[in-house]
Protein backbone atom coordinates (compact mmCIF):
# COMPACT_ATOMS: atom_id res chain seq x y z
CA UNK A 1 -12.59 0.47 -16.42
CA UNK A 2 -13.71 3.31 -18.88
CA UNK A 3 -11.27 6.16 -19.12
CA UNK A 4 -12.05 7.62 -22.26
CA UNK A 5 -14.29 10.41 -20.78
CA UNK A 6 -10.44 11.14 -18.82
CA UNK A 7 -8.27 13.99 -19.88
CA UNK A 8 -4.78 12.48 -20.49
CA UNK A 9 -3.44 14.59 -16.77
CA UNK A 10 -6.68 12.80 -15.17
CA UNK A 11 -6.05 9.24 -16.81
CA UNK A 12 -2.24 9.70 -15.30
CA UNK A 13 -3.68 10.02 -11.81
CA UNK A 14 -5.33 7.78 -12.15
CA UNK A 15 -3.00 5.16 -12.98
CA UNK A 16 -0.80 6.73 -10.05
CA UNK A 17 -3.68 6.04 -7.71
CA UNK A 18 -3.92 2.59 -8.90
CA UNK A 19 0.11 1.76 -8.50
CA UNK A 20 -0.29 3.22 -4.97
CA UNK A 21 -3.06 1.22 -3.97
CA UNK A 22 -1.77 -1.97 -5.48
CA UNK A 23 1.18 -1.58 -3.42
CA UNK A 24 -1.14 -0.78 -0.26
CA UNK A 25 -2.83 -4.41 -1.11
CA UNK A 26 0.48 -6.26 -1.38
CA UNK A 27 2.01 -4.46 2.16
CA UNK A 28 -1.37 -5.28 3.56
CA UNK A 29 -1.14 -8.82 2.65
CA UNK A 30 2.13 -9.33 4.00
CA UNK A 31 1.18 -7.43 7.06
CA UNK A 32 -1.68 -10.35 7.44
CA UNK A 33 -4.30 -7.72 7.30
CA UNK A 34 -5.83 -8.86 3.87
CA UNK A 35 -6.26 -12.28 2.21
CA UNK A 36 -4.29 -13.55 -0.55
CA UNK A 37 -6.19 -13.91 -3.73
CA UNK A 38 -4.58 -16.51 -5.69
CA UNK A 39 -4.47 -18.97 -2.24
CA UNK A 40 -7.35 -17.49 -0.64
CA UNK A 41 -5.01 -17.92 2.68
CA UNK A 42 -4.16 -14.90 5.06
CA UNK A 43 -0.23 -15.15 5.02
CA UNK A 44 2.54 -12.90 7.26
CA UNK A 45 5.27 -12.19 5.04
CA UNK A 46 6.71 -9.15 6.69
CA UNK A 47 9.89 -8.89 3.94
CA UNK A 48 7.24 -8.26 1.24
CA UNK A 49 5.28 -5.77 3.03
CA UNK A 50 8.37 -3.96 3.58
CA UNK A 51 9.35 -4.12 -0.21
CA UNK A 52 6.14 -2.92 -1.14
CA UNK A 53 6.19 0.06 1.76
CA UNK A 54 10.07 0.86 0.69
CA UNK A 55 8.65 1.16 -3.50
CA UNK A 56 5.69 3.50 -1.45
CA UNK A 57 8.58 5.29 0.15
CA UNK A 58 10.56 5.65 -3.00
CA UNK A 59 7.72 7.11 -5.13
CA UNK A 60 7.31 9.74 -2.54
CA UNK A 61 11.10 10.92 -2.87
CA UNK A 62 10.92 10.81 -6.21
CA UNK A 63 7.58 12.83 -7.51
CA UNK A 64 8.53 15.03 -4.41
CA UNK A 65 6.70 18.09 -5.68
CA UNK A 66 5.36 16.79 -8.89
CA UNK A 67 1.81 15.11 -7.60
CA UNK A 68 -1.47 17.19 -7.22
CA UNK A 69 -2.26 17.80 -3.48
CA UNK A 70 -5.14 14.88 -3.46
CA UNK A 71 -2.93 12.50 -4.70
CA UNK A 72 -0.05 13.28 -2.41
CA UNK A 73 -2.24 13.41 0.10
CA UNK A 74 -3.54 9.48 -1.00
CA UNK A 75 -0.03 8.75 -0.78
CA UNK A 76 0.76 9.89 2.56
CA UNK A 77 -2.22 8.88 4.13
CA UNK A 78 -1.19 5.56 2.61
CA UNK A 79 2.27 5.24 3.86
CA UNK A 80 1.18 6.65 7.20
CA UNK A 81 -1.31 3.60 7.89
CA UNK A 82 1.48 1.01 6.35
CA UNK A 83 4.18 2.09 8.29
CA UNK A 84 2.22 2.09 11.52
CA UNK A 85 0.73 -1.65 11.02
CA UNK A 86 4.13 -2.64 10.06
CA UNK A 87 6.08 -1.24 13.22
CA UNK A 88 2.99 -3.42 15.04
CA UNK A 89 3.60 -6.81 13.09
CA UNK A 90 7.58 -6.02 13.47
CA UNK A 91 6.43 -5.70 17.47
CA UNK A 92 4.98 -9.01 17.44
CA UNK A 93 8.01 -10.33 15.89
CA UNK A 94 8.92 -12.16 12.72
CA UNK A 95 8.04 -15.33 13.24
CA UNK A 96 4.83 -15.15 14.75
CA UNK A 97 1.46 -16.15 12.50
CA UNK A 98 -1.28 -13.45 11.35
CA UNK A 99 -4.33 -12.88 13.40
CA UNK A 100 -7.64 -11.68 11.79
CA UNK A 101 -7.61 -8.02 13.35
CA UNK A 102 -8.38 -5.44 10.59
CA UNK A 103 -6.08 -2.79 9.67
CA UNK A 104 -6.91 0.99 10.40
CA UNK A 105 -7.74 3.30 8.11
């Protein structure tokens, strides 16, 4: 990715947008929404989606105030859709397998 034609404020967001979506990948995985890359298997792993949805969470608190309104905006849009596929997986219980529905966006 070429960043050089980024101002060092848009290069930041940037990278923000990246650690958000990167945790949106790994929640997604452990929701069973989105195959694994490195085994190429769709896995439930609830307690990982939940780490990566708390970290979400935790960002949130923390640049409470501090992120332009598009990324906030990313960010809550983000934790909206996690949160609601998680309370649906926690629903179906922990020990049940994935199924191949998509996730809404």
């Amino acid at each position: 990715m070429n960043t050089d034609n980024l101002n060092p404020e848009q290069q930041d967001q940037l990278l923000c947008m990246m650690l958000i979506q990167q945790h949106q990948q790994i929640a997604m995985m452990g929701l069973g929404k989105l195959q694994n890359p490195a085994t190429g298997e769709i896995d439930r792993d609830l307690a990982s989606a939940k780490y990566a949805i708390d970290t979400l969470n935790m960002l949130d608190k923390y640049t409470k105030g501090n992120l332009p309104q598009e990324l906030k905006g990313f960010l809550d849009q983000t934790l909206t859709t996690l949160r609601l596929n998680y309370a649906d997986e926690k629903k179906k219980g922990d020990d049940n397998s994935s199924d191949d529905s998509a996730s809404e966006d």
